[in-house]
C-alpha atoms as a PDB file:
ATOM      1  CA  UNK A   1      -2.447  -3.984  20.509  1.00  0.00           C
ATOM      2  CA  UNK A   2      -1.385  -7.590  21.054  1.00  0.00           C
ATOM      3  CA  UNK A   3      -0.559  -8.220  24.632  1.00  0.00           C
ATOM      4  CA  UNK A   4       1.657 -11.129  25.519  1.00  0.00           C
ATOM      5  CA  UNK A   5       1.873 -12.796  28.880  1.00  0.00           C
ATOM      6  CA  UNK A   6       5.462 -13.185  29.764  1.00  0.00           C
ATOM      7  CA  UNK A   7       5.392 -14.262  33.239  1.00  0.00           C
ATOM      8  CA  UNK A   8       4.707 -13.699  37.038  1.00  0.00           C
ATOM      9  CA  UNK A   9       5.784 -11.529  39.768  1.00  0.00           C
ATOM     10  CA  UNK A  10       6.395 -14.244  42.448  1.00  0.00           C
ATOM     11  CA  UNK A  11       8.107 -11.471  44.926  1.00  0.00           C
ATOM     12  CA  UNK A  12      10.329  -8.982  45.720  1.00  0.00           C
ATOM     13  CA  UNK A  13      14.307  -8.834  45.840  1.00  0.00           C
ATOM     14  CA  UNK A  14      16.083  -6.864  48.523  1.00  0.00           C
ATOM     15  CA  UNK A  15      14.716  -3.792  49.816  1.00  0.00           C
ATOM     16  CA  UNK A  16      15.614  -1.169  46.929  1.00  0.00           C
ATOM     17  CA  UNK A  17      12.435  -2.338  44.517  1.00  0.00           C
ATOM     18  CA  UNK A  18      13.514  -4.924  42.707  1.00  0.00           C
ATOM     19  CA  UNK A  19      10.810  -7.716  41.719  1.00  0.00           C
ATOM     20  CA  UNK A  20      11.491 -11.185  40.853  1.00  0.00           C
ATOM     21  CA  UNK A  21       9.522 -12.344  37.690  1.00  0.00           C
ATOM     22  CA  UNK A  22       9.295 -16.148  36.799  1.00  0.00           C
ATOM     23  CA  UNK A  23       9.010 -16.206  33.656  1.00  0.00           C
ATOM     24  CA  UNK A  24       9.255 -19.329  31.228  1.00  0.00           C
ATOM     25  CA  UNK A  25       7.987 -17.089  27.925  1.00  0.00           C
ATOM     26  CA  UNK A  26      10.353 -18.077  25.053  1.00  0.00           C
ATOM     27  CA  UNK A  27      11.866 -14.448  24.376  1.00  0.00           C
ATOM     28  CA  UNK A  28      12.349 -13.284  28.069  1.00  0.00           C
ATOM     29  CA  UNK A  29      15.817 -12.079  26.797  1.00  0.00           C
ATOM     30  CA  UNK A  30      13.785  -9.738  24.747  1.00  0.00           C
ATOM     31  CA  UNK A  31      11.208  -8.751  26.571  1.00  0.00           C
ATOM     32  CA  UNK A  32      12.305  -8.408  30.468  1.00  0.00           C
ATOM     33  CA  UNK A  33      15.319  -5.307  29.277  1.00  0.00           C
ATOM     34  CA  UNK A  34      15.709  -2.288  30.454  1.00  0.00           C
ATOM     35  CA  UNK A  35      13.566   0.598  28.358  1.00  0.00           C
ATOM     36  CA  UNK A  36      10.795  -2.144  28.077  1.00  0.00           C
ATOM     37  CA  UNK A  37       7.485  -1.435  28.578  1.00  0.00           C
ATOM     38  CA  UNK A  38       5.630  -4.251  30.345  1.00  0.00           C
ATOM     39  CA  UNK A  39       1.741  -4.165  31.304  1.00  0.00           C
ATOM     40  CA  UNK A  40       0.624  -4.953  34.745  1.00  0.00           C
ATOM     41  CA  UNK A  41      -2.878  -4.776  35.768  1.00  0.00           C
ATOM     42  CA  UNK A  42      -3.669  -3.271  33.171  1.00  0.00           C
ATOM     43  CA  UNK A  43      -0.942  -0.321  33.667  1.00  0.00           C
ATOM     44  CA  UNK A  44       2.137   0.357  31.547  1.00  0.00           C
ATOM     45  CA  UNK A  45       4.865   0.602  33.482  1.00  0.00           C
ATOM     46  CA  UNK A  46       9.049   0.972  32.251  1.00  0.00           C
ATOM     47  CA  UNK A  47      11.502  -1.422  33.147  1.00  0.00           C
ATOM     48  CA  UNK A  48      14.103   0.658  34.166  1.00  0.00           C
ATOM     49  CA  UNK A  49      16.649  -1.781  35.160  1.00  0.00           C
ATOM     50  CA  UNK A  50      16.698  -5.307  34.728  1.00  0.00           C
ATOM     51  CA  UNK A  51      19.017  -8.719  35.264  1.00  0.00           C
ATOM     52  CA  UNK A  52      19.029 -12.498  35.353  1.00  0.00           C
ATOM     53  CA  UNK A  53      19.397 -14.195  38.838  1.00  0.00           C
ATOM     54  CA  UNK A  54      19.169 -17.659  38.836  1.00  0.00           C
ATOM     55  CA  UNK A  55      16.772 -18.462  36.120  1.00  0.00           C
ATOM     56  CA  UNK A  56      14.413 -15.436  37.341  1.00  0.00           C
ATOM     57  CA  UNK A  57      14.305 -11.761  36.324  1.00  0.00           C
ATOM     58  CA  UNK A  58      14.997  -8.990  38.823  1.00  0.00           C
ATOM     59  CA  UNK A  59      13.492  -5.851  37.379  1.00  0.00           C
ATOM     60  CA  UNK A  60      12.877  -2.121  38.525  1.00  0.00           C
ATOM     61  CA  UNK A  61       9.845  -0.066  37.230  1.00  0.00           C
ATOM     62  CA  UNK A  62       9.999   3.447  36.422  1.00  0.00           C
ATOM     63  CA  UNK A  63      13.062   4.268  39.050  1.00  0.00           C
ATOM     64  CA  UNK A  64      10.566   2.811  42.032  1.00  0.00           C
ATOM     65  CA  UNK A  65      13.471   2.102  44.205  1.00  0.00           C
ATOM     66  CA  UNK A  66      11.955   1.268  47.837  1.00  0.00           C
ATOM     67  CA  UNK A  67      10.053  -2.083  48.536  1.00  0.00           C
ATOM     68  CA  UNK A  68       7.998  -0.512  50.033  1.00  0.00           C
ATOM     69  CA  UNK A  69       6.453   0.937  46.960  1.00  0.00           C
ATOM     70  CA  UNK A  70       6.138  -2.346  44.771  1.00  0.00           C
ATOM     71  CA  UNK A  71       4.831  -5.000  47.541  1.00  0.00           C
ATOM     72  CA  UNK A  72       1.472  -4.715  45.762  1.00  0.00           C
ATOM     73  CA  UNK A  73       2.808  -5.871  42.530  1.00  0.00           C
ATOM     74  CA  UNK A  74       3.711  -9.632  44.383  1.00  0.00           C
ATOM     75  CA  UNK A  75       1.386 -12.753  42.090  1.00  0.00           C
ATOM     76  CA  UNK A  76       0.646 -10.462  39.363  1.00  0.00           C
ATOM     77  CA  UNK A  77       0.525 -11.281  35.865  1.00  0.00           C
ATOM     78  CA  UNK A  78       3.106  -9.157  33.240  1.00  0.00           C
ATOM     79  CA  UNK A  79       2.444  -8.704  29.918  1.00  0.00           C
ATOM     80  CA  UNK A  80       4.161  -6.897  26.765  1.00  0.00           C
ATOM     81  CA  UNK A  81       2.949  -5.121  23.472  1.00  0.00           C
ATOM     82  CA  UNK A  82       4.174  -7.470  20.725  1.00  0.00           C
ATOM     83  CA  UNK A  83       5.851  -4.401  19.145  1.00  0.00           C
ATOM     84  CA  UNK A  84       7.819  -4.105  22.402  1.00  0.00           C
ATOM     85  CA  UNK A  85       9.629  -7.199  21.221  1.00  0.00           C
ATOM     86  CA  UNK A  86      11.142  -6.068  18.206  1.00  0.00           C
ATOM     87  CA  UNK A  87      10.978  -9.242  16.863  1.00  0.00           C
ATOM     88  CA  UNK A  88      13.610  -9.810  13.005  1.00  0.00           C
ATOM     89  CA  UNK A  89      11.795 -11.130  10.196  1.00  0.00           C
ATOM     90  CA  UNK A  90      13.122 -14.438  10.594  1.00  0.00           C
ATOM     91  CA  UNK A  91      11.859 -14.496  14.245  1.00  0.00           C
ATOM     92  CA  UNK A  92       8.137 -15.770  15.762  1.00  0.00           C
ATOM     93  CA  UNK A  93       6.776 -16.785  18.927  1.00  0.00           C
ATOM     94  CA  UNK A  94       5.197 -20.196  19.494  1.00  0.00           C
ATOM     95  CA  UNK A  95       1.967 -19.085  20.034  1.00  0.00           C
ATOM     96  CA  UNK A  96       2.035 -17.822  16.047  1.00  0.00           C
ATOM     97  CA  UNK A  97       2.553 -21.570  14.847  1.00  0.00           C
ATOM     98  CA  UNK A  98      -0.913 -22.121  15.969  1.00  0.00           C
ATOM     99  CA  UNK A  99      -3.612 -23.137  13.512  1.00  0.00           C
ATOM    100  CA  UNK A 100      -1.273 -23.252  11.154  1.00  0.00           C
ATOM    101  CA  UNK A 101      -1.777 -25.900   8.539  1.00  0.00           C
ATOM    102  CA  UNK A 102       0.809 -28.598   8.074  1.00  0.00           C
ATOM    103  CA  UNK A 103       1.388 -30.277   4.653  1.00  0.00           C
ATOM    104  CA  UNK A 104       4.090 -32.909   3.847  1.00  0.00           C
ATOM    105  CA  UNK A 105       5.082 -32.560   0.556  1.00  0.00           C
ATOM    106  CA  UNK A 106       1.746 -30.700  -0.959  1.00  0.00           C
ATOM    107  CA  UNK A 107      -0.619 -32.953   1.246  1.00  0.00           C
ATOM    108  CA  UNK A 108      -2.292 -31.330   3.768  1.00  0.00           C
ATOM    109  CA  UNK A 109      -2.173 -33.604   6.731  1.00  0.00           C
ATOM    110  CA  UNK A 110      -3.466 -31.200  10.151  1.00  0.00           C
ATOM    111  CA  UNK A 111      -3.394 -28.615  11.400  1.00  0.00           C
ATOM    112  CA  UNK A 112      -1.295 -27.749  14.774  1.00  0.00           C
ATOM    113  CA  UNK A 113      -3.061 -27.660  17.689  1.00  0.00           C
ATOM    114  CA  UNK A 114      -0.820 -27.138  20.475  1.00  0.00           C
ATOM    115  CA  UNK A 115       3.147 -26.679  20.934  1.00  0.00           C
ATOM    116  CA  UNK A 116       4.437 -28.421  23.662  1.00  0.00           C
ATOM    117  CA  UNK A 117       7.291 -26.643  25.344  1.00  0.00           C
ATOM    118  CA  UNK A 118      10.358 -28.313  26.683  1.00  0.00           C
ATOM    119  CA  UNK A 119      14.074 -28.853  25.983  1.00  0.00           C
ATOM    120  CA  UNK A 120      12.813 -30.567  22.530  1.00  0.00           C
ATOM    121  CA  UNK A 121       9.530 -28.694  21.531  1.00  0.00           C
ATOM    122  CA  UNK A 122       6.907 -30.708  19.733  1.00  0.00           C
ATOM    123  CA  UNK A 123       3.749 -29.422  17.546  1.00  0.00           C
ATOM    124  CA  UNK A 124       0.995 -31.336  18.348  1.00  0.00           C
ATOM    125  CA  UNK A 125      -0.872 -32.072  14.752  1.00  0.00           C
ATOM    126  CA  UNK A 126      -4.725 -32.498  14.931  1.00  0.00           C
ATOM    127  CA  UNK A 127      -4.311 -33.955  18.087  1.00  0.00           C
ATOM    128  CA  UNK A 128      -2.856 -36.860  16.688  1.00  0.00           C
ATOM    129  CA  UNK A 129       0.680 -36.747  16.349  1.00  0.00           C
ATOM    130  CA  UNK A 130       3.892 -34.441  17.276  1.00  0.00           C
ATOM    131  CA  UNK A 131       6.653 -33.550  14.782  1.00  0.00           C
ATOM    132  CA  UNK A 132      10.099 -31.995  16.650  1.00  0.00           C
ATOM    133  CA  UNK A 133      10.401 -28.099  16.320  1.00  0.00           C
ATOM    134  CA  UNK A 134      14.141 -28.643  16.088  1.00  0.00           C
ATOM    135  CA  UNK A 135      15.193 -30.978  13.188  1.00  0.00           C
ATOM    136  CA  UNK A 136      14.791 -31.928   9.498  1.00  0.00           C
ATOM    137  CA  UNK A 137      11.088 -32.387   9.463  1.00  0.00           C
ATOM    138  CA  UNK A 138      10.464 -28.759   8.953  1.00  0.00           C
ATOM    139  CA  UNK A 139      11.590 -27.328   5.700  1.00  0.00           C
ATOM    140  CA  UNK A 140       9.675 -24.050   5.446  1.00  0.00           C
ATOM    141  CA  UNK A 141       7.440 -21.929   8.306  1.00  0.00           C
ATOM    142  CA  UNK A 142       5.183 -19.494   5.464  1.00  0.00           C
ATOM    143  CA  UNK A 143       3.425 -17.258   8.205  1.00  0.00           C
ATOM    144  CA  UNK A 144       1.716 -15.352   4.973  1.00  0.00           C
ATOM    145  CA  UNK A 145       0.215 -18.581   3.653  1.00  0.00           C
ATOM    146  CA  UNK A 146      -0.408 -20.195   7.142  1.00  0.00           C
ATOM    147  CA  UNK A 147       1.586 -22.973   6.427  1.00  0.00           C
ATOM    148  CA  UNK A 148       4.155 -25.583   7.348  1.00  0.00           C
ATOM    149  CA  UNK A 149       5.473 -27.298   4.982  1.00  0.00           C
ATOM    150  CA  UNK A 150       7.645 -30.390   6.006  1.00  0.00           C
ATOM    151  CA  UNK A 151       8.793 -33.036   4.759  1.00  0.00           C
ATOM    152  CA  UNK A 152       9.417 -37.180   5.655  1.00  0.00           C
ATOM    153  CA  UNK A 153       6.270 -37.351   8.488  1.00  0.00           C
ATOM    154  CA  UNK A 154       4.798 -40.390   7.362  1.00  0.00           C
ATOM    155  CA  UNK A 155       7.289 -41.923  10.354  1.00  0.00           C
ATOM    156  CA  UNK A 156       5.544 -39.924  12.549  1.00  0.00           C
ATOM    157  CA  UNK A 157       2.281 -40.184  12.209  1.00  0.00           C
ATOM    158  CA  UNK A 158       0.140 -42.758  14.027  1.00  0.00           C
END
């Protein structure tokens, strides 16, 4: 089982249960839904109703409606199952680009090292240079091969 940290529970919301999740994982849409199962410490728990309030998730867990009954859940870590995501063929998370090698052309150049999260994301290339997630560098992502192939990065490197 592959267990993926989504984000925090930073508090509670109202009085009927709800916690408050910051979450800045890239798939929140997909993982913080209702019939979801989420890990905390270490426990499984169902999200049994869930919404977006302003930029944070309000969720329920399995039909716990009464604060009092989820204050010990406040500053702890949530996780999912990778499976719980359901993720398409054509889909990844961020973390899978890692150690991935990187060729331009058929020349291997690096490896990445690091993706760098933002409004732009950037892989970081043997710790030398970044190459923009979103654009025409990247022609193919070949997750069976662990490759990138791009093309055009001799701009880009140092």
């Amino acid at each position: 089982m592959e267990k993926i940290f989504i984000g925090k529970i930073v508090n509670t919301f109202g009085i009927k249960g709800m916690l408050k999740i910051n979450s800045a994982f890239e798939m929140r849409e997909k993982a913080l839904v209702k019939n979801n199962e989420i890990i905390i410490s270490d426990n499984i728990y169902l999200i049994t109703d869930s919404k977006l309030h302003k930029n944070n998730y309000l969720i329920e867990i399995n039909n716990l409606k009464d604060i009092n009954l989820v204050l010990n859940f406040i500053n702890q870590d949530v996780y999912i199952k990778r499976s719980e995501l359901k993720l398409n063929n054509n889909e990844y998370l961020f973390n899978d680009l890692l150690n991935l090698d990187v060729y331009d052309d058929d020349n291997l150049i690096g490896v990445v090292t690091d993706v760098i999260l933002g409004k732009n994301p950037l892989l970081k290339i043997s710790g030398q240079f970044y190459i923009p997630l979103n654009g025409d560098y990247i022609i193919k992502k070949d997750f069976k091969n662990n490759k990138i192939i791009c093309k055009n990065l001799k701009g880009l490197m140092l």
